[in-house]
C-alpha atoms as a PDB file:
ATOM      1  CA  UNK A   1     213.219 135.179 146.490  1.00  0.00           C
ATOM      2  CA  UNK A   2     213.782 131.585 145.697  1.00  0.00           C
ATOM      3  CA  UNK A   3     211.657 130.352 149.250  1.00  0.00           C
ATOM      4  CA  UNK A   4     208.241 131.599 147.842  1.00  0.00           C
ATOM      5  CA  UNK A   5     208.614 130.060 144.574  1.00  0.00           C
ATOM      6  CA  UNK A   6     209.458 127.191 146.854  1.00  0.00           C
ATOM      7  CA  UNK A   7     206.456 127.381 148.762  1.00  0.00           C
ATOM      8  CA  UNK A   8     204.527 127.897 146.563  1.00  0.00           C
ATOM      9  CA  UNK A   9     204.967 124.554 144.628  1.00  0.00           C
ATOM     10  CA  UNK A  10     204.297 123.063 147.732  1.00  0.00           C
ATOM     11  CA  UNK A  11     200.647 124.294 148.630  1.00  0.00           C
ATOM     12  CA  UNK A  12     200.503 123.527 144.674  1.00  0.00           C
ATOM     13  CA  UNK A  13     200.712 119.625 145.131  1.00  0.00           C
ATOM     14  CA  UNK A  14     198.633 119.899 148.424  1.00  0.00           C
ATOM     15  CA  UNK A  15     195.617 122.254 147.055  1.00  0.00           C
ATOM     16  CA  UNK A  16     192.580 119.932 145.707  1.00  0.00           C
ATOM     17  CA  UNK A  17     192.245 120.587 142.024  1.00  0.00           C
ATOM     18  CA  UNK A  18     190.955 123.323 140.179  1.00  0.00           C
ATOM     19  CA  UNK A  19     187.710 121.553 138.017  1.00  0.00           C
ATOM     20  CA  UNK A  20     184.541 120.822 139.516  1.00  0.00           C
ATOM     21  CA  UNK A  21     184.251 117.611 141.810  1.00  0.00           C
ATOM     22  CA  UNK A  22     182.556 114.698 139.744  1.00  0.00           C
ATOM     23  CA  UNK A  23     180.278 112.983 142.174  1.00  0.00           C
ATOM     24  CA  UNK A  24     179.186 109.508 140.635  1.00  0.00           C
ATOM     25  CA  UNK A  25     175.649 108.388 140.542  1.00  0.00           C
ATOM     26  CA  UNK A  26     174.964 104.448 141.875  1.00  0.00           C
ATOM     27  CA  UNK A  27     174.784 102.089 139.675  1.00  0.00           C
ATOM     28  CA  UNK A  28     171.344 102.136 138.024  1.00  0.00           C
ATOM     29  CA  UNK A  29     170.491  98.407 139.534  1.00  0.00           C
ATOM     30  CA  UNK A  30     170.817 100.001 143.194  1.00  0.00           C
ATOM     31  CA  UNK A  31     168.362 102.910 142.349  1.00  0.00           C
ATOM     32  CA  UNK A  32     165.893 100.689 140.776  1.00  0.00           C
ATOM     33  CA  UNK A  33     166.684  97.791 143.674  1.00  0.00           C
ATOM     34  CA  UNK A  34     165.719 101.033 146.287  1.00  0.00           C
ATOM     35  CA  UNK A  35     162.716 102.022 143.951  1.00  0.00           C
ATOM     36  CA  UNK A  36     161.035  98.941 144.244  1.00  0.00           C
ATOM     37  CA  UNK A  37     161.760  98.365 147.632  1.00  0.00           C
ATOM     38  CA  UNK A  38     160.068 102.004 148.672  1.00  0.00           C
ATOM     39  CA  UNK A  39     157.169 100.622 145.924  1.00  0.00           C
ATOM     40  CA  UNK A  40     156.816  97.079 148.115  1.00  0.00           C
ATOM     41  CA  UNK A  41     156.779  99.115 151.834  1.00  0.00           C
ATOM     42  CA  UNK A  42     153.904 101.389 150.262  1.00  0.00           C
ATOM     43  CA  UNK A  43     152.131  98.247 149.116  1.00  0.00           C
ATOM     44  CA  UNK A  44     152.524  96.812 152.760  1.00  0.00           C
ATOM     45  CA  UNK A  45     151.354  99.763 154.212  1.00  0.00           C
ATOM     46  CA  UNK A  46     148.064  98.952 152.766  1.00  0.00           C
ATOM     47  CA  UNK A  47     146.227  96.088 153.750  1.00  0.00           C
ATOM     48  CA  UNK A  48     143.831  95.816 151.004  1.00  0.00           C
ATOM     49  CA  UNK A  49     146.583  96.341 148.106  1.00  0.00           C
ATOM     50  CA  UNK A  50     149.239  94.046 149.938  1.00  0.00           C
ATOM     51  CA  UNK A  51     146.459  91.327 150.042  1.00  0.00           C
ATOM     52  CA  UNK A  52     146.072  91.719 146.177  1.00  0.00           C
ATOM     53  CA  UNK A  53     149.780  91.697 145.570  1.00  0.00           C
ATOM     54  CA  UNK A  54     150.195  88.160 147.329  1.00  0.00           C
ATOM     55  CA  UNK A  55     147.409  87.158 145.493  1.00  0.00           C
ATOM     56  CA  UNK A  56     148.877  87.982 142.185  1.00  0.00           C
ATOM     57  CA  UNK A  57     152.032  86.765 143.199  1.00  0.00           C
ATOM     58  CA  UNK A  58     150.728  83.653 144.643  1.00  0.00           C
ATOM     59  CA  UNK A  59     149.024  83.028 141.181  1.00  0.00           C
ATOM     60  CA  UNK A  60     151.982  83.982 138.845  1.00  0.00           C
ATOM     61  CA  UNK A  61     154.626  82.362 140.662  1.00  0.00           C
ATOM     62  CA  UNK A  62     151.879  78.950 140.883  1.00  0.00           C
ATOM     63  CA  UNK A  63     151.534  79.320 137.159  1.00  0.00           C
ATOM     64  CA  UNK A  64     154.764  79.551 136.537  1.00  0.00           C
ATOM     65  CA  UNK A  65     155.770  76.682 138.703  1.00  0.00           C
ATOM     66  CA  UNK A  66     153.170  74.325 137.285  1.00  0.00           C
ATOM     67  CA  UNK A  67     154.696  75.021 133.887  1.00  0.00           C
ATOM     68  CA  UNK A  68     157.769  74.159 135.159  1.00  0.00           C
ATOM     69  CA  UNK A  69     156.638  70.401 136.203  1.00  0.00           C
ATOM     70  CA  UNK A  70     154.772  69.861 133.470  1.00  0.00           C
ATOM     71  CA  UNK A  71     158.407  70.644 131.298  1.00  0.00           C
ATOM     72  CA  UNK A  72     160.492  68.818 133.159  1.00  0.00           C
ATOM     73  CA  UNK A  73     160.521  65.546 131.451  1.00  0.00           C
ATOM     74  CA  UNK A  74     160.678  67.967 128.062  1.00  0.00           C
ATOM     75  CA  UNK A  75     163.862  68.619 126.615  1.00  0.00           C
ATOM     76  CA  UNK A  76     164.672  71.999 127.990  1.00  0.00           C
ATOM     77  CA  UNK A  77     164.637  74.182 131.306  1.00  0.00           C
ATOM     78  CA  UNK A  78     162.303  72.512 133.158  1.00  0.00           C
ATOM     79  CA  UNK A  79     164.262  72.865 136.263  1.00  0.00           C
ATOM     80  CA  UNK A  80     164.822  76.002 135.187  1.00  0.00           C
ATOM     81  CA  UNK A  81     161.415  77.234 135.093  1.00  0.00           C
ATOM     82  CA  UNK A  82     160.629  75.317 138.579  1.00  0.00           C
ATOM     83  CA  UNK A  83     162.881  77.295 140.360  1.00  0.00           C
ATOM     84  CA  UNK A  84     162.040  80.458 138.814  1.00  0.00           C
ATOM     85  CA  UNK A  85     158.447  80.012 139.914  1.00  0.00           C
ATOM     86  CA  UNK A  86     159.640  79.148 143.153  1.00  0.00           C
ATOM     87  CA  UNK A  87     161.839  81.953 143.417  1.00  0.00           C
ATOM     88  CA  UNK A  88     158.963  84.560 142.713  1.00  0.00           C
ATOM     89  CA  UNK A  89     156.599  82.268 145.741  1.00  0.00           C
ATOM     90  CA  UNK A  90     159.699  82.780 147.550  1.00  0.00           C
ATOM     91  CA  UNK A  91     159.572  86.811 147.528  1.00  0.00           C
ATOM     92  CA  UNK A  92     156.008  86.446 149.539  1.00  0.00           C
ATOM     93  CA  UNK A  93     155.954  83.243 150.945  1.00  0.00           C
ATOM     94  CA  UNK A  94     158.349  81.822 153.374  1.00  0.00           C
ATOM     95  CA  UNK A  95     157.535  78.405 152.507  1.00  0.00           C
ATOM     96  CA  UNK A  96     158.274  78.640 149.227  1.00  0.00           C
ATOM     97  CA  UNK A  97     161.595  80.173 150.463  1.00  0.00           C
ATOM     98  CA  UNK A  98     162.490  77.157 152.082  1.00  0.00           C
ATOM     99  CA  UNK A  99     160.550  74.592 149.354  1.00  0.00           C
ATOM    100  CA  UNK A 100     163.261  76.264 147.246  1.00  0.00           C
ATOM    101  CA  UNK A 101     166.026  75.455 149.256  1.00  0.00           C
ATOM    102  CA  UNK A 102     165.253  72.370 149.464  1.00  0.00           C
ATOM    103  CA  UNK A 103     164.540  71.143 145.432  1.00  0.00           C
ATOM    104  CA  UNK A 104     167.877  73.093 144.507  1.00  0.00           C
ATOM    105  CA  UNK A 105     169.933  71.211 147.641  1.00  0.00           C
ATOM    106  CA  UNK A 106     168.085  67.635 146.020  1.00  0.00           C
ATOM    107  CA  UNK A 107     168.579  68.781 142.625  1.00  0.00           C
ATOM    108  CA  UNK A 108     172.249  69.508 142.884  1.00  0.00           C
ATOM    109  CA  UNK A 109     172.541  66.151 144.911  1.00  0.00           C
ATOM    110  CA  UNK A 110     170.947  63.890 141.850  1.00  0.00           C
ATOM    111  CA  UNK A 111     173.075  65.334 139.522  1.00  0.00           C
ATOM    112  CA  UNK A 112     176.461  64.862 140.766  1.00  0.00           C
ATOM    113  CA  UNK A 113     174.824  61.326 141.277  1.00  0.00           C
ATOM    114  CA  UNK A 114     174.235  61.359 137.891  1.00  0.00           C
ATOM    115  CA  UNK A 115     177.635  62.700 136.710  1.00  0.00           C
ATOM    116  CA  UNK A 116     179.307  59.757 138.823  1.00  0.00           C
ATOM    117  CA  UNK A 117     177.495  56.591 137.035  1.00  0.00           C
ATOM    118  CA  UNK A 118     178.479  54.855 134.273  1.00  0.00           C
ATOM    119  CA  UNK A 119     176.830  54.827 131.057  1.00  0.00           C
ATOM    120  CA  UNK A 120     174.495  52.417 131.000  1.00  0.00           C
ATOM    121  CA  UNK A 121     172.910  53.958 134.012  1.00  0.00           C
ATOM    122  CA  UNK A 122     172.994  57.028 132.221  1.00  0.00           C
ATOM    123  CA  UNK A 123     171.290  55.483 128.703  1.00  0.00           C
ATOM    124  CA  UNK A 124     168.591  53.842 130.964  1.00  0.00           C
ATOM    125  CA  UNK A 125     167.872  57.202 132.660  1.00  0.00           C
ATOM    126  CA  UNK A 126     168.047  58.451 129.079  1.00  0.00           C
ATOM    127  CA  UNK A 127     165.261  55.695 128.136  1.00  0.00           C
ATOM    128  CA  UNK A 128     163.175  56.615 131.405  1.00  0.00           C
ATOM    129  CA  UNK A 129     163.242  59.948 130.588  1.00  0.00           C
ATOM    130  CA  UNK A 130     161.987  58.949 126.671  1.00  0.00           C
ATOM    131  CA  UNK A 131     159.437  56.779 128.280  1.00  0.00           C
ATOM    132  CA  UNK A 132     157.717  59.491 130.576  1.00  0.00           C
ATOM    133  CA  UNK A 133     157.634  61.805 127.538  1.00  0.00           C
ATOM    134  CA  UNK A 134     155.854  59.401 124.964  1.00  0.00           C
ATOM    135  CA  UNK A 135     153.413  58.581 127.864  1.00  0.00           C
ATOM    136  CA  UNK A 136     152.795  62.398 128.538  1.00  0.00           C
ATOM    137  CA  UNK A 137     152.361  63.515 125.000  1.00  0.00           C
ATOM    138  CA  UNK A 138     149.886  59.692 124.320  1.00  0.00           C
ATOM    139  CA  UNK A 139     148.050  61.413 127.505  1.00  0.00           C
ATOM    140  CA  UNK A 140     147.537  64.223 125.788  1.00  0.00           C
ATOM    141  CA  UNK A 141     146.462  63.226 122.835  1.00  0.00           C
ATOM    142  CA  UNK A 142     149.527  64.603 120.542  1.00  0.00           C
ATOM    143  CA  UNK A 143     150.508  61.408 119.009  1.00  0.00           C
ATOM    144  CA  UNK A 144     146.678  60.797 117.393  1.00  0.00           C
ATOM    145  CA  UNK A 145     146.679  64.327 116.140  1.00  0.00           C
ATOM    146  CA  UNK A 146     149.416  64.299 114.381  1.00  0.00           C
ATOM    147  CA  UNK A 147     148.504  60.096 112.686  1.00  0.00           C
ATOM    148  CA  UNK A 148     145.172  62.430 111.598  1.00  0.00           C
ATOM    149  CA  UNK A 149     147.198  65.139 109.636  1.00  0.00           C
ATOM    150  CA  UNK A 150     149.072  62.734 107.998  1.00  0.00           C
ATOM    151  CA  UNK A 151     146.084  60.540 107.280  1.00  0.00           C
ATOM    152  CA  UNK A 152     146.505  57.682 109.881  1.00  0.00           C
ATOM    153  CA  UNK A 153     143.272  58.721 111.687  1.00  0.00           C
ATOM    154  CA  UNK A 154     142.431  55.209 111.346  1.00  0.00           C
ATOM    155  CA  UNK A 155     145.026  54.247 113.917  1.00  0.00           C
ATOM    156  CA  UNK A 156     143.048  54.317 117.487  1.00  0.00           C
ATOM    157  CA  UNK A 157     145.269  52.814 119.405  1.00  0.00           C
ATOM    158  CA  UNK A 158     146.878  56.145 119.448  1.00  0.00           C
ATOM    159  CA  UNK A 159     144.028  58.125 121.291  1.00  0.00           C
ATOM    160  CA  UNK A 160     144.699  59.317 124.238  1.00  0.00           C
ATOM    161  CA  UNK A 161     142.466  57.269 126.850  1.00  0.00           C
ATOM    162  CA  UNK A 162     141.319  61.136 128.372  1.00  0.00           C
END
């Protein structure tokens, strides 16, 4: 009598379990990654609709990217917003694909030249840097506008010469 209860604790460990099998669901970036992929073929499939999404792209991503150079000299992500114009070119344009490529490989290059100067360099890149942004914002007028709020209109010399 003892060899069934034997056997039986056997098949026990070996059977699958007893609740339902939990199947789990990919994670929700791959479904949405796979939704907008089917979305893009569809567009492709239509000439007239994939000619307006590379237009649209084309313009956003160029909108974006002249934002980008126009910040640059700014303090903040200038190079940041470059690349992410770039990057959205990229997804239609091969060009741009390799344009990209290119600034980040050039980018990545100036700034470990940076890193490895001394100071001074790095105070008169500072003062460049100063330099191209008090000529941008006299360009654009921002230094006059502000001499008329705070009743310096009489100060010319500050008008932009556009």
């Amino acid at each position: 009598m003892s060899e069934p209860a034997e056997q039986s604790t056997a098949t026990a460990d070996k059977a699958p379990p007893d609740g339902p099998t939990t199947v789990t669901a990919p994670p929700r970036h791959r479904t949405l990654r796979t939704r907008l992929r089917h979305f893009r073929a569809r567009v492709r499939g239509n000439p007239r609709a994939n000619l307006i999404w590379r237009i649209v792209v084309g313009v956003l991503g160029g909108l974006v990217l002249v934002a980008g150079i126009v910040a640059i000299p700014y303090p903040g992500p200038g190079w940041l917003i470059v690349f992410a114009g770039l990057g959205i070119l990229a997804t239609e344009f091969t060009w741009a694909g390799r344009l990209l490529r290119f600034a980040r490989h050039h980018y990545d290059r100036w700034m470990e030249w940076v890193g490895r100067q001394s100071i001074l360099v790095k105070c008169l890149l500072g003062l460049l840097t100063c330099a191209i942004v008090l000529a941008t914002l006299w360009l654009l007028g921002a230094p006059y506008l502000v001499a008329k709020l705070v009743g310096l209109g009489h100060w010319t010399w500050l008008q932009s010469p556009l």
